[in-house]
PDB file of N, CA and C in Angstrom:
ATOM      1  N   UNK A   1      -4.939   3.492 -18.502  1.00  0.00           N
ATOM      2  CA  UNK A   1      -5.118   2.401 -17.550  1.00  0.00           C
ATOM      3  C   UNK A   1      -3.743   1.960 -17.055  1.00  0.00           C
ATOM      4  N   UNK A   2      -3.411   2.060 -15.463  1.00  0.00           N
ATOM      5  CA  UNK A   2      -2.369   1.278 -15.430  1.00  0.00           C
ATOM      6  C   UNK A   2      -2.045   0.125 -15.395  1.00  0.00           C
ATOM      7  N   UNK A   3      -1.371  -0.575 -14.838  1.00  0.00           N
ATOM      8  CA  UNK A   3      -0.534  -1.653 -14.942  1.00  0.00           C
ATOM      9  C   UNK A   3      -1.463  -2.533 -14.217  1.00  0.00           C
ATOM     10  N   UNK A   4      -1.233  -2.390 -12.460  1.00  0.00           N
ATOM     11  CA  UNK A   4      -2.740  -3.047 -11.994  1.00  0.00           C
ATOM     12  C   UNK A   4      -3.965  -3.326 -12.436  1.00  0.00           C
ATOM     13  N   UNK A   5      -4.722  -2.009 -12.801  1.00  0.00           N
ATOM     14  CA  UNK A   5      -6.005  -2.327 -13.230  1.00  0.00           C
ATOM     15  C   UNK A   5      -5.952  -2.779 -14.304  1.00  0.00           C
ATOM     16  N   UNK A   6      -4.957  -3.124 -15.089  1.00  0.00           N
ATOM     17  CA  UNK A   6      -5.300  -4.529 -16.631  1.00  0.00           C
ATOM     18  C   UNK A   6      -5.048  -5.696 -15.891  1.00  0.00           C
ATOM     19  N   UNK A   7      -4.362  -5.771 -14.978  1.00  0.00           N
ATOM     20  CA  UNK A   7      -4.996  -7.313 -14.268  1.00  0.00           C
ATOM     21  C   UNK A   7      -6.069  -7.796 -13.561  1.00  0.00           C
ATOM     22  N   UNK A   8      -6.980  -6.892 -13.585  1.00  0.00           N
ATOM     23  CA  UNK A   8      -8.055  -7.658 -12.968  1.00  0.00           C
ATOM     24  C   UNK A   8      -8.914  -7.439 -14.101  1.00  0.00           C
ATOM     25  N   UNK A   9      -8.386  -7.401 -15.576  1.00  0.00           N
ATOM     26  CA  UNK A   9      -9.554  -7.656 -16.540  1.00  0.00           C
ATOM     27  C   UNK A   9      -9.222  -9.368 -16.703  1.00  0.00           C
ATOM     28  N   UNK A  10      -8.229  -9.495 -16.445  1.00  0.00           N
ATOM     29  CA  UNK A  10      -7.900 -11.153 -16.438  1.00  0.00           C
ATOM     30  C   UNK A  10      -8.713 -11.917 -15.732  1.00  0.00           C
ATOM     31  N   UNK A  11      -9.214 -13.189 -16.043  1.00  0.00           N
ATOM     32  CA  UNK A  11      -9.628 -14.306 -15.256  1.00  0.00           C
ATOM     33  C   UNK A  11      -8.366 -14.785 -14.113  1.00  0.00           C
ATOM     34  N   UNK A  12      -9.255 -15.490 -13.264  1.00  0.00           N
ATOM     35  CA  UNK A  12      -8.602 -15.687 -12.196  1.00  0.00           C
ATOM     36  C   UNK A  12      -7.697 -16.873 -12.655  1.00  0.00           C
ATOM     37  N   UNK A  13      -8.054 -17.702 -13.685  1.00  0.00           N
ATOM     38  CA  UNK A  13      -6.991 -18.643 -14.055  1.00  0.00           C
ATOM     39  C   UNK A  13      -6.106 -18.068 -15.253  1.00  0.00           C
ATOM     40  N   UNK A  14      -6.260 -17.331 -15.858  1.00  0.00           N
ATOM     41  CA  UNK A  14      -5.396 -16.224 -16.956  1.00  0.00           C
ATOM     42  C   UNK A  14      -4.528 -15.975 -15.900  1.00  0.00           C
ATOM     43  N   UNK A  15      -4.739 -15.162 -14.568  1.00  0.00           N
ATOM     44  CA  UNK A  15      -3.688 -14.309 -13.876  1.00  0.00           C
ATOM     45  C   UNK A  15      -2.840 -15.191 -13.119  1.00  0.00           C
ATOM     46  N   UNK A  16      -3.435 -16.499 -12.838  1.00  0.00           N
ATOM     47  CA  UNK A  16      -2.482 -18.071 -12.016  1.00  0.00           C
ATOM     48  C   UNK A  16      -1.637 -18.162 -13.030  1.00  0.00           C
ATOM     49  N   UNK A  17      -1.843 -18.955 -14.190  1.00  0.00           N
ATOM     50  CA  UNK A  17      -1.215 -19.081 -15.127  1.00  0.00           C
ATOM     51  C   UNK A  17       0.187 -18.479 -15.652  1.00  0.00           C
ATOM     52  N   UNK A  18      -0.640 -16.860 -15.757  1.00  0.00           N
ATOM     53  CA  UNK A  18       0.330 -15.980 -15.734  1.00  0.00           C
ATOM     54  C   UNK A  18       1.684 -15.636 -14.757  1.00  0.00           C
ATOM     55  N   UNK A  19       1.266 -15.864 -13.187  1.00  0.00           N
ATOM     56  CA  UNK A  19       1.900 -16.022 -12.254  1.00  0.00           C
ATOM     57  C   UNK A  19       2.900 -17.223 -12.601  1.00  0.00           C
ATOM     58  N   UNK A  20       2.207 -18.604 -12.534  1.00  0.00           N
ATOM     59  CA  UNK A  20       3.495 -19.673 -12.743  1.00  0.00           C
ATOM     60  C   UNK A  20       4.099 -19.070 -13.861  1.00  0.00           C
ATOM     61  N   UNK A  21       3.865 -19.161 -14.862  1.00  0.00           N
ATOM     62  CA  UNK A  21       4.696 -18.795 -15.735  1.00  0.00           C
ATOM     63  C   UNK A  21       6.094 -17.553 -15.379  1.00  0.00           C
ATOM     64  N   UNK A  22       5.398 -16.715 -15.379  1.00  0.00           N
ATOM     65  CA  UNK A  22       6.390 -15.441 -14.948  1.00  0.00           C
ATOM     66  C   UNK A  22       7.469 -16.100 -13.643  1.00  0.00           C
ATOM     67  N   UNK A  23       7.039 -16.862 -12.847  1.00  0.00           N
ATOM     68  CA  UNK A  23       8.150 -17.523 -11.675  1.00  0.00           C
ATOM     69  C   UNK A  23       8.825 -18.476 -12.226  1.00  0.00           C
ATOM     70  N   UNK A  24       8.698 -19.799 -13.621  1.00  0.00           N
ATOM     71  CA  UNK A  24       8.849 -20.439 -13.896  1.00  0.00           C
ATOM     72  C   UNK A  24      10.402 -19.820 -14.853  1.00  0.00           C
ATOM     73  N   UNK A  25      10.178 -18.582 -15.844  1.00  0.00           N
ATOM     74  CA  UNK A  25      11.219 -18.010 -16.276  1.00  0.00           C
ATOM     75  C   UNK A  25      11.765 -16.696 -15.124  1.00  0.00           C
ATOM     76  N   UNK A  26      11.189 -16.726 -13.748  1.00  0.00           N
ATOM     77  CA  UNK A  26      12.594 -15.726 -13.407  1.00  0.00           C
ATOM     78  C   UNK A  26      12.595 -14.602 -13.397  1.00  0.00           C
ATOM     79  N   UNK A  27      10.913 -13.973 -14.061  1.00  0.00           N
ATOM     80  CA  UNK A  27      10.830 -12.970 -13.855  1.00  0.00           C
ATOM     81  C   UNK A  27      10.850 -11.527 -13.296  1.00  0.00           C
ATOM     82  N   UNK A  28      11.248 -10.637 -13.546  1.00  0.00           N
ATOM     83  CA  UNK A  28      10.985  -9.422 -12.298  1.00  0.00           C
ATOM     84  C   UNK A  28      10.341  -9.361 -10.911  1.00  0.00           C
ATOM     85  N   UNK A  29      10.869  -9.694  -9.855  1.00  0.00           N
ATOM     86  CA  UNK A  29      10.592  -9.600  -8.426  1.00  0.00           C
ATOM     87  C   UNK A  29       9.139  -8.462  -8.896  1.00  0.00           C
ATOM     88  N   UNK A  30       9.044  -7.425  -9.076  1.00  0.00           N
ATOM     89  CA  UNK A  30       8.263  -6.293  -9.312  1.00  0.00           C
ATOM     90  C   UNK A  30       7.086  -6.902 -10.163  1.00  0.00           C
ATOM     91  N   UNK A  31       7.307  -7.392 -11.101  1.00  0.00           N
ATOM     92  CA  UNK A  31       5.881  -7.697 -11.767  1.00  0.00           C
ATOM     93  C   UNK A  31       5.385  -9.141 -11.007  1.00  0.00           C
ATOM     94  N   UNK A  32       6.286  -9.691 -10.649  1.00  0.00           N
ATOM     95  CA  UNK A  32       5.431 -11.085  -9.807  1.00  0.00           C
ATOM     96  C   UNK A  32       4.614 -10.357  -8.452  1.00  0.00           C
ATOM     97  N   UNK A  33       5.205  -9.286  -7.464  1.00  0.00           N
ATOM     98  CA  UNK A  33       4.310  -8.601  -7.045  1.00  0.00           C
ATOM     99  C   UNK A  33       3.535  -8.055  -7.003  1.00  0.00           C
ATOM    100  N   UNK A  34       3.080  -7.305  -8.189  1.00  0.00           N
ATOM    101  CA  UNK A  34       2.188  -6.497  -9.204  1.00  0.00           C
ATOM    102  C   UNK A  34       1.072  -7.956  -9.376  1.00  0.00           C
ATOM    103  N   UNK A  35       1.090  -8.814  -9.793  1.00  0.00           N
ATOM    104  CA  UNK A  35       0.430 -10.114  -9.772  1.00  0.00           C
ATOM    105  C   UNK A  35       0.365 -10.651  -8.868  1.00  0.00           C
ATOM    106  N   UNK A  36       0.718 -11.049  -7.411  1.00  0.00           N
ATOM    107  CA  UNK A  36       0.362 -11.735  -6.176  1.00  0.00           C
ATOM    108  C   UNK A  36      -0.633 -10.951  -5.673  1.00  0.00           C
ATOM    109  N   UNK A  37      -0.013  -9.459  -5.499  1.00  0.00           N
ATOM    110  CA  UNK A  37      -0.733  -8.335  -4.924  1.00  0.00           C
ATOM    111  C   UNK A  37      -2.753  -8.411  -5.463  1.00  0.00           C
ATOM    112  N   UNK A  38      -2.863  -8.542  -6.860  1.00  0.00           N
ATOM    113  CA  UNK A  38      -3.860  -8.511  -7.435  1.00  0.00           C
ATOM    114  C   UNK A  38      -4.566  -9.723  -6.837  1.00  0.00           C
ATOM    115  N   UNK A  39      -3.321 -11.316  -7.231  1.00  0.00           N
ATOM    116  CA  UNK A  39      -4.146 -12.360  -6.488  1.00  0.00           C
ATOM    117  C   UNK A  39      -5.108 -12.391  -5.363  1.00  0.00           C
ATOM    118  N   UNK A  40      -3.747 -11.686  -4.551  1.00  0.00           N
ATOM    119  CA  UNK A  40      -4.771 -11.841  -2.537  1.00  0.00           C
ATOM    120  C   UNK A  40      -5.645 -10.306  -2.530  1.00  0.00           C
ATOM    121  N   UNK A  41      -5.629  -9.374  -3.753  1.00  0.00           N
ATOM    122  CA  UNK A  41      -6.921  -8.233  -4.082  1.00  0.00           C
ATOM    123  C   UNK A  41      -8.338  -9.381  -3.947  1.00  0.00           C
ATOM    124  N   UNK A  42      -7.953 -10.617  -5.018  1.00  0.00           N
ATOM    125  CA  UNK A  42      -8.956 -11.848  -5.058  1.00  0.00           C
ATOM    126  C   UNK A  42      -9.410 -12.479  -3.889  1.00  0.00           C
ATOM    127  N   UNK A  43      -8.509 -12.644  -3.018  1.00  0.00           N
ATOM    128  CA  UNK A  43      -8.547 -13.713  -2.199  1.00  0.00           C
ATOM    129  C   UNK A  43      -7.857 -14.748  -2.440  1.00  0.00           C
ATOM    130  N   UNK A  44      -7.221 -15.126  -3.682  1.00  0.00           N
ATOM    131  CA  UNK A  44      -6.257 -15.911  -3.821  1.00  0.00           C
ATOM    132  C   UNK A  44      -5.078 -15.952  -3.605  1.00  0.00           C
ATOM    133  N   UNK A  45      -4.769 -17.656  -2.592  1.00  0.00           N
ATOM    134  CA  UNK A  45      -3.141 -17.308  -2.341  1.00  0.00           C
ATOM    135  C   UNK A  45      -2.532 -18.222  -3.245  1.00  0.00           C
ATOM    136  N   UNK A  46      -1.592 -17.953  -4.013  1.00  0.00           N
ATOM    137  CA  UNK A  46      -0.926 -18.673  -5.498  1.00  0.00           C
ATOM    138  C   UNK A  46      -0.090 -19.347  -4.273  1.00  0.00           C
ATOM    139  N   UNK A  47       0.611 -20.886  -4.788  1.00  0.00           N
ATOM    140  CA  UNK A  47       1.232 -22.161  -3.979  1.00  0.00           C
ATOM    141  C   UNK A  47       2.171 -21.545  -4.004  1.00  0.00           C
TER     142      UNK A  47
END
């Protein structure tokens, strides 16, 4: 399984969460995309 498809075993508030967090410490440009990307897969646009 890659990288993508284990994020959409996440809840939609698991993967928000996950998002602030990961921006909050600074994380990898690459994995916060890997996670927005999945968001607006949702329909969600993170603030």
């Amino acid at each position: 399984m890659d990288k993508s498809s284990s994020l959409s075993l996440l809840s939609d508030e698991d993967l928000l969460s996950i998002y602030f967090e990961a921006k909050t410490l600074g994380l990898d440009d690459d994995f916060l995309k890997m996670i927005i990307d999945e968001l607006k897969r949702r329909g969600i646009e993170p603030a």
